[in-house]
PDB file of N, CA and C in Angstrom:
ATOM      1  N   UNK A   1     127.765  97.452 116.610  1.00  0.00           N
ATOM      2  CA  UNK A   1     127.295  97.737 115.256  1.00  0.00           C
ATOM      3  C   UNK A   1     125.889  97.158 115.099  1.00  0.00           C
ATOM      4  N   UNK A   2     124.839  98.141 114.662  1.00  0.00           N
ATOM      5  CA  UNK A   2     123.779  97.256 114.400  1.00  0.00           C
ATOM      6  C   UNK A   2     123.471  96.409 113.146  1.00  0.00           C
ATOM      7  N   UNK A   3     122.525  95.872 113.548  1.00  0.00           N
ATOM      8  CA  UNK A   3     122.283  94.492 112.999  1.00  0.00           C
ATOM      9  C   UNK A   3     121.655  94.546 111.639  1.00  0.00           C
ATOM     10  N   UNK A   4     122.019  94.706 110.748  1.00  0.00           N
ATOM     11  CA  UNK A   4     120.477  95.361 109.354  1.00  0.00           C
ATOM     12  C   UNK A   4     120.247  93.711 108.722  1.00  0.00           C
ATOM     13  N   UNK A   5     119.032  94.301 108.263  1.00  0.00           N
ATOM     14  CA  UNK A   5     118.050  92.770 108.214  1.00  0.00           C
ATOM     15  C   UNK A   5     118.158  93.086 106.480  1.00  0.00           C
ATOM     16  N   UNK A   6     117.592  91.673 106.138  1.00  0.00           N
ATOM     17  CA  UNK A   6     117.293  91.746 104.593  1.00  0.00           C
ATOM     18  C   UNK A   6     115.998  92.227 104.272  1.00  0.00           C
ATOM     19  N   UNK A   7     115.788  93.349 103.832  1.00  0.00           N
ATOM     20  CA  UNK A   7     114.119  93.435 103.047  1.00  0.00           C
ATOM     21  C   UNK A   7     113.304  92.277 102.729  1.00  0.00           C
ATOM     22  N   UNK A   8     112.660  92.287 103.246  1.00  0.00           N
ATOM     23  CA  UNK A   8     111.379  91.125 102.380  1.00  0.00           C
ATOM     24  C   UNK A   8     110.424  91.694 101.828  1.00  0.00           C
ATOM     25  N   UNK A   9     109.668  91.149 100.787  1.00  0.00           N
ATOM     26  CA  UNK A   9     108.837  91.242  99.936  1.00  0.00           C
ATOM     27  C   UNK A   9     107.576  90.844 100.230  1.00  0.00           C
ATOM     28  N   UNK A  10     106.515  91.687  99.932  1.00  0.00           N
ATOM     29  CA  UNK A  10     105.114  91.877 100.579  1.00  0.00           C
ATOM     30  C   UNK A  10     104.288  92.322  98.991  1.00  0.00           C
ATOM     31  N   UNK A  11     103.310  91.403  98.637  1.00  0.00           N
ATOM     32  CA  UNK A  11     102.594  91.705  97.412  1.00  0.00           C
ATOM     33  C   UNK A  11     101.254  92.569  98.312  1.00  0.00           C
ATOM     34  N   UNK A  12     100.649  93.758  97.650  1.00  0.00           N
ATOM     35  CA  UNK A  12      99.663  94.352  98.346  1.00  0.00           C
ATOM     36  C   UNK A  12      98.614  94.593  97.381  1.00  0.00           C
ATOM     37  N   UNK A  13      97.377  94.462  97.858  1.00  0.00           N
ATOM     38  CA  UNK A  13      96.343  94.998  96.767  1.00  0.00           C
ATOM     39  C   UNK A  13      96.438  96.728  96.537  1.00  0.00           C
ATOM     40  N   UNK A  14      96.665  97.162  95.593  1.00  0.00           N
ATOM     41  CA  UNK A  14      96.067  98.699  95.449  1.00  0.00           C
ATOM     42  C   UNK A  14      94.676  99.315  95.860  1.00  0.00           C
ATOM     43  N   UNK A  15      94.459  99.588  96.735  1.00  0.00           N
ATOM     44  CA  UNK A  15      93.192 100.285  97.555  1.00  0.00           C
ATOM     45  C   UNK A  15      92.239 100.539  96.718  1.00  0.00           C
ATOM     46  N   UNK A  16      92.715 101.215  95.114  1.00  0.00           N
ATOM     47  CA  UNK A  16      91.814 101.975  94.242  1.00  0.00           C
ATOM     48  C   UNK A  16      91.512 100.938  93.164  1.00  0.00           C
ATOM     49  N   UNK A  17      93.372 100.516  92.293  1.00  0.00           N
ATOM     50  CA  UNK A  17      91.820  99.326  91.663  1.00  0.00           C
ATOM     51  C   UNK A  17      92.239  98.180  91.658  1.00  0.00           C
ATOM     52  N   UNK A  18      93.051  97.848  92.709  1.00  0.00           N
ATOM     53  CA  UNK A  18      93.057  96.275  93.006  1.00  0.00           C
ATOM     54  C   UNK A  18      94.155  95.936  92.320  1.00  0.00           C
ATOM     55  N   UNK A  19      94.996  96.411  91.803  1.00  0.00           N
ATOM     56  CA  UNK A  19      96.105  95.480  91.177  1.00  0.00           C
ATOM     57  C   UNK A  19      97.495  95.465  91.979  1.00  0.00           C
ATOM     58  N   UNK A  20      97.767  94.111  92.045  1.00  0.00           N
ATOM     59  CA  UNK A  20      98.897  94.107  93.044  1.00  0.00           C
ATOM     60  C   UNK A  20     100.251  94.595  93.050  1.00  0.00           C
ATOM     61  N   UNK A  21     100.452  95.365  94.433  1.00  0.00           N
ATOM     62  CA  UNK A  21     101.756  96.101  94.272  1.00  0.00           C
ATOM     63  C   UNK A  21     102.420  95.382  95.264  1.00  0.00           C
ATOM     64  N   UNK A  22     104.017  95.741  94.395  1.00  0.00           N
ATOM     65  CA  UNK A  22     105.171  94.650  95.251  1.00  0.00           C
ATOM     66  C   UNK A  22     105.870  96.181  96.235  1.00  0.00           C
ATOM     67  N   UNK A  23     105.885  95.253  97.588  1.00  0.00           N
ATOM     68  CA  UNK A  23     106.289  96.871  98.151  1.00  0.00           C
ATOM     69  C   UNK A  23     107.198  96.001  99.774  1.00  0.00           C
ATOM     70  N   UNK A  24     108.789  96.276  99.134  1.00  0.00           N
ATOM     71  CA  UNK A  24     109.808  95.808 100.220  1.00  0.00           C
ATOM     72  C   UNK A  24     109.553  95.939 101.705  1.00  0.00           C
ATOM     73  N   UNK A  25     109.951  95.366 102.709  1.00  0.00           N
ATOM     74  CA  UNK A  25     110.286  96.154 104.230  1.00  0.00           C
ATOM     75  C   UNK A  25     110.673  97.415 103.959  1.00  0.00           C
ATOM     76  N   UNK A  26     111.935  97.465 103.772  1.00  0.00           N
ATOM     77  CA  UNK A  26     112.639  98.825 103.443  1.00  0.00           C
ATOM     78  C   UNK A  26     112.117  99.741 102.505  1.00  0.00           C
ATOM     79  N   UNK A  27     110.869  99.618 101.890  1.00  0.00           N
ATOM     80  CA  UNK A  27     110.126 100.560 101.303  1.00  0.00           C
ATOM     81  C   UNK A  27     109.076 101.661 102.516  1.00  0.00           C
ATOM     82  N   UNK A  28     109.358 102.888 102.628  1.00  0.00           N
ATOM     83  CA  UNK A  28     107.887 103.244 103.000  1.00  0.00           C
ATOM     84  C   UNK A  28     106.970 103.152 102.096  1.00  0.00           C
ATOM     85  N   UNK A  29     107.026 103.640 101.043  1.00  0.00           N
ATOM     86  CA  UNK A  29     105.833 103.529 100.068  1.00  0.00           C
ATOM     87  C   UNK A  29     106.054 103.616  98.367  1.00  0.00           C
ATOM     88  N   UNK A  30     105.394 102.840  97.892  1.00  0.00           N
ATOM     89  CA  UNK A  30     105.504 102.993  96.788  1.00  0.00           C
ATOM     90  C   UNK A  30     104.550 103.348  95.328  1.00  0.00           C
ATOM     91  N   UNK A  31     104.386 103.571  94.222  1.00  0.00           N
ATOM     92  CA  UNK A  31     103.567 103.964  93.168  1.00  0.00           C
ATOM     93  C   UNK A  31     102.903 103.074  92.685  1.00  0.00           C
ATOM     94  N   UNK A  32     101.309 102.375  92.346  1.00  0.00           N
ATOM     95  CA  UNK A  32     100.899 101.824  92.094  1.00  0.00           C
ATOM     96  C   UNK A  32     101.151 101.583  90.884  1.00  0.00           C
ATOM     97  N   UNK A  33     101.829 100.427  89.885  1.00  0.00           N
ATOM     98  CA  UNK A  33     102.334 100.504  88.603  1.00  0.00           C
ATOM     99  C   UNK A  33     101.345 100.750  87.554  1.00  0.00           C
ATOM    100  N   UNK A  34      99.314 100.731  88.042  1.00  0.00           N
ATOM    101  CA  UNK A  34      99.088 100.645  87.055  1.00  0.00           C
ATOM    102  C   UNK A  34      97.986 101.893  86.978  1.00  0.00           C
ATOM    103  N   UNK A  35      97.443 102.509  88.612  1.00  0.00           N
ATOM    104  CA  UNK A  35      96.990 103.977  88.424  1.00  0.00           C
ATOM    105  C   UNK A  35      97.795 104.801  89.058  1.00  0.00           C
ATOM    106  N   UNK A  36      99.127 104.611  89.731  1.00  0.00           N
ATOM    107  CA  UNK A  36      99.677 105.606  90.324  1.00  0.00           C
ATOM    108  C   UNK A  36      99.404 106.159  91.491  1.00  0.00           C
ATOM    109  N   UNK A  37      98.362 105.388  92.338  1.00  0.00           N
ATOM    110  CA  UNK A  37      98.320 105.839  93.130  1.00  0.00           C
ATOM    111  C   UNK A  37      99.142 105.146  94.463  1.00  0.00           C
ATOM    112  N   UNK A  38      99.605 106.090  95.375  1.00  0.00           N
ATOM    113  CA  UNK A  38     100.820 106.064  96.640  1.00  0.00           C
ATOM    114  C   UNK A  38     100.258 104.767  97.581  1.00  0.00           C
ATOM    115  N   UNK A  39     101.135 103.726  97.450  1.00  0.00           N
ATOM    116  CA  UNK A  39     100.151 102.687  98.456  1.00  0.00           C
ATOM    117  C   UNK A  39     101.950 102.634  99.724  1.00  0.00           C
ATOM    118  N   UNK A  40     101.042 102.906 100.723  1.00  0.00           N
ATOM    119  CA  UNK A  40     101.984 102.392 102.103  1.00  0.00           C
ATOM    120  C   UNK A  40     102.591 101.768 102.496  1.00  0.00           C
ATOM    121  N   UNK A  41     103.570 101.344 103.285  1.00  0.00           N
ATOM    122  CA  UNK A  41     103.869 100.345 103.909  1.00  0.00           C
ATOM    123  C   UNK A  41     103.756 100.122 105.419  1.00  0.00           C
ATOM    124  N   UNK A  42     102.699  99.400 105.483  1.00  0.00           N
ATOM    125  CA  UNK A  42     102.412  99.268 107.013  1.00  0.00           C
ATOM    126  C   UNK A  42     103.184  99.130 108.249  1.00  0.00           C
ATOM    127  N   UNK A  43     104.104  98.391 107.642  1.00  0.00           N
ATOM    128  CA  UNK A  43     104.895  97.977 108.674  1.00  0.00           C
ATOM    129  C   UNK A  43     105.554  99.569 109.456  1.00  0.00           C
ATOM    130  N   UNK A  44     105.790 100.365 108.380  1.00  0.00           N
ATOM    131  CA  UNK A  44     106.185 101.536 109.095  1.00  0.00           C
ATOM    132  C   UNK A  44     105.710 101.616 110.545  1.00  0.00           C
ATOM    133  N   UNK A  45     104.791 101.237 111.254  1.00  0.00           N
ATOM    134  CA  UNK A  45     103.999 102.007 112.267  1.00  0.00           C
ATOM    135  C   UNK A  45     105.165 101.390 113.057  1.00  0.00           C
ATOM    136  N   UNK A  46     106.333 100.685 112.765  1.00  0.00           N
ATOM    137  CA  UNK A  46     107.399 100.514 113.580  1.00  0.00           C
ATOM    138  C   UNK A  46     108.081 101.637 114.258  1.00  0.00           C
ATOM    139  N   UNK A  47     108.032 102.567 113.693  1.00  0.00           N
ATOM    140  CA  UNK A  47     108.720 103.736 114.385  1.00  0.00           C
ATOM    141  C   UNK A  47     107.965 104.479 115.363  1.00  0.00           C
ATOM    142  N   UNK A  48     106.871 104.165 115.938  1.00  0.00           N
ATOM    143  CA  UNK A  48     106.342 104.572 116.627  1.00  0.00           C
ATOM    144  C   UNK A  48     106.473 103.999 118.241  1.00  0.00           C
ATOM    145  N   UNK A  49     106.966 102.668 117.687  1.00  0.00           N
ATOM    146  CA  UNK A  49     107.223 101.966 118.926  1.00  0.00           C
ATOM    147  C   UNK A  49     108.637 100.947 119.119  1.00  0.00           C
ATOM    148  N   UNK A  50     109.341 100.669 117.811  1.00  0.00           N
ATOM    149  CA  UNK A  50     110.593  99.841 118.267  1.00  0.00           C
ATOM    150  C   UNK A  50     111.656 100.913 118.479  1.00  0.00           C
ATOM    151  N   UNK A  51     112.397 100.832 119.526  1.00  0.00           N
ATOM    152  CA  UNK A  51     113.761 101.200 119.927  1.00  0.00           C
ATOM    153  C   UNK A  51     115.037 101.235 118.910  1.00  0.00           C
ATOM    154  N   UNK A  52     114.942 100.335 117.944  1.00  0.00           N
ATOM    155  CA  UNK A  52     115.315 100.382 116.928  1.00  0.00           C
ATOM    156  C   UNK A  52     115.393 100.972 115.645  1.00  0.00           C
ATOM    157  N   UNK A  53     114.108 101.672 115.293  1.00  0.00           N
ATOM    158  CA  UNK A  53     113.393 102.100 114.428  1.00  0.00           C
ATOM    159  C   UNK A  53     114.606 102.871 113.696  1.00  0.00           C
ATOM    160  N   UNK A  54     115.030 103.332 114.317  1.00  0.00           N
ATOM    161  CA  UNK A  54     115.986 104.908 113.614  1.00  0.00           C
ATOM    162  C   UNK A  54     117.024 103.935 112.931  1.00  0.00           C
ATOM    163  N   UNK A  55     117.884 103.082 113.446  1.00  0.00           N
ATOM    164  CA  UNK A  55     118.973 102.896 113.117  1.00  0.00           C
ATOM    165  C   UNK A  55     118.228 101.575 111.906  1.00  0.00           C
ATOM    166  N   UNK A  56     117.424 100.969 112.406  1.00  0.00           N
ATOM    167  CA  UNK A  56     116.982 100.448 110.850  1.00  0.00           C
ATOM    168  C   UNK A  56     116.643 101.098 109.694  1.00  0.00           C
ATOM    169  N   UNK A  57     115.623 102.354 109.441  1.00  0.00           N
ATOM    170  CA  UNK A  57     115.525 103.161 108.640  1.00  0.00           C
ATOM    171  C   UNK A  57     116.305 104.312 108.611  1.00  0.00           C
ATOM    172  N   UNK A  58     116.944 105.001 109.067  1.00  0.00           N
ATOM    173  CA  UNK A  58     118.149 105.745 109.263  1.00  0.00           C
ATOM    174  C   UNK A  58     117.666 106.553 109.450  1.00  0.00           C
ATOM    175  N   UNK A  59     118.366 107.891 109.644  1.00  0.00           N
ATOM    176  CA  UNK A  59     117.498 109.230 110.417  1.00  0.00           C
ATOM    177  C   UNK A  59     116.809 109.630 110.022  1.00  0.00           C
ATOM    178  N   UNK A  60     117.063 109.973 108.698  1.00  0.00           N
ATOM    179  CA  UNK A  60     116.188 111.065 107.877  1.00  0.00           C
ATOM    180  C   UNK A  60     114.654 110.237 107.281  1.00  0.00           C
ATOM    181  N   UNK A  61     114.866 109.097 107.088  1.00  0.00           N
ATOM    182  CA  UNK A  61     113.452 108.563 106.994  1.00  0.00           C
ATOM    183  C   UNK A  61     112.738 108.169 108.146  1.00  0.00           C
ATOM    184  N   UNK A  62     113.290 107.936 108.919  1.00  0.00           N
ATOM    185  CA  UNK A  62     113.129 107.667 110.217  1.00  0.00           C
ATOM    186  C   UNK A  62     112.239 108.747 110.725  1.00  0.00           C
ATOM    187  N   UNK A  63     112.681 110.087 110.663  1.00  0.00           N
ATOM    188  CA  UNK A  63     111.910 111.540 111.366  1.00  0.00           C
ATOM    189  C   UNK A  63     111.054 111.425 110.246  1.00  0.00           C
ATOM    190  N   UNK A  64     111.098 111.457 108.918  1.00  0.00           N
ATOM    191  CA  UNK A  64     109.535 111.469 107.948  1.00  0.00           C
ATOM    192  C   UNK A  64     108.518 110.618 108.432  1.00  0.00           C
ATOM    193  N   UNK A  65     109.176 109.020 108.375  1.00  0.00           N
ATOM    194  CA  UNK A  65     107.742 108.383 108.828  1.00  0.00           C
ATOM    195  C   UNK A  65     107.295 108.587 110.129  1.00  0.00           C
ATOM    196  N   UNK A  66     108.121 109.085 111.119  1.00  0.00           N
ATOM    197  CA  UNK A  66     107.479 109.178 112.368  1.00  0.00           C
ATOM    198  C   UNK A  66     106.593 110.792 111.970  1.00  0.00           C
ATOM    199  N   UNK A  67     106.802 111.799 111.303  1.00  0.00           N
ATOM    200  CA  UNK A  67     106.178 112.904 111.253  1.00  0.00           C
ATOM    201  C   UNK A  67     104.743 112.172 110.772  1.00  0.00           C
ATOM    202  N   UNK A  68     104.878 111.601 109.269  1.00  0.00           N
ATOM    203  CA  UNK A  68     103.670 111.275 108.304  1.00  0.00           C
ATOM    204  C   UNK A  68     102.571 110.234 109.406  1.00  0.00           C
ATOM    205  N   UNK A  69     103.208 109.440 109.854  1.00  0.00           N
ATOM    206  CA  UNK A  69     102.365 108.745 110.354  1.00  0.00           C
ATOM    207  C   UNK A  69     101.696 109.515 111.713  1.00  0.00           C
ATOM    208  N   UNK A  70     102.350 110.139 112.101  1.00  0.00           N
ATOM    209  CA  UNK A  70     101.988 111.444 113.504  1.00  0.00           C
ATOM    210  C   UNK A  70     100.638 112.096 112.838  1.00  0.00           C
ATOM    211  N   UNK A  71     100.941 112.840 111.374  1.00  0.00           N
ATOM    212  CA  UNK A  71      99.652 113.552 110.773  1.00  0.00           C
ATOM    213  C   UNK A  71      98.742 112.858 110.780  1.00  0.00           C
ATOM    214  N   UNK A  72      98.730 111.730 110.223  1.00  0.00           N
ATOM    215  CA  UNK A  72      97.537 110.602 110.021  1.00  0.00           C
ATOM    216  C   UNK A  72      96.867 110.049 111.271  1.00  0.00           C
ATOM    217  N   UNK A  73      97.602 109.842 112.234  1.00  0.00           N
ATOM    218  CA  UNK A  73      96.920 109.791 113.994  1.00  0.00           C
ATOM    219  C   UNK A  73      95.899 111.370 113.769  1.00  0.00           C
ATOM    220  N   UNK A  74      96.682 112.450 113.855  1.00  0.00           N
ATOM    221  CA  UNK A  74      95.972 113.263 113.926  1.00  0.00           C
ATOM    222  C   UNK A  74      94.822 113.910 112.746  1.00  0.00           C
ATOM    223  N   UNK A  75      94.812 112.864 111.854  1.00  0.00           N
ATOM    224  CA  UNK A  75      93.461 113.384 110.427  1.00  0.00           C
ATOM    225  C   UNK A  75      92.612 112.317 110.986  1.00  0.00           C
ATOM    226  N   UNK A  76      92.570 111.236 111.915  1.00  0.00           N
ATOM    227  CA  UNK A  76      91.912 110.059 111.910  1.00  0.00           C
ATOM    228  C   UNK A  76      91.097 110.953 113.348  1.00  0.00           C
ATOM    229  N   UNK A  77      91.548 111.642 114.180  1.00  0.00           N
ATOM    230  CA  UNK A  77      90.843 112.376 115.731  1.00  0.00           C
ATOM    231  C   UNK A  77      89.792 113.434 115.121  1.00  0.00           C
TER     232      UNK A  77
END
């Protein structure tokens, strides 16, 4: 049986106007509370490389963030 971890909590600046967003492990991403705009969760880039990845985020988010973050490799070339 695998092992599931507790979420931790990560305060982030908002990219656009700086006000801090609270955004879990177990979050991919969330709404900036005060312009709305979509801020990330970094840690995602886990699925690109832990063995684990799937069964921590489960399938179906699991294949999104590996797709979303796949596009973004490829908007950055």
């Amino acid at each position: 049986m695998p092992r599931l971890r507790t979420p931790t909590l990560t305060i982030k600046k908002c990219p656009q106007c700086g006000e801090d967003v609270e955004i879990f492990s177990s979050d991919a991403e969330v709404q900036c509370y005060k312009c709305g705009l979509t801020v990330f969760n970094d840690t995602n880039l886990c699925v690109q490389w832990c063995a684990h990845a799937k069964e921590c985020w489960g399938p179906e988010l699991y294949e999104r963030l590996k797709k979303d973050d796949n596009e973004q490799v490829e908007k950055a070339h």
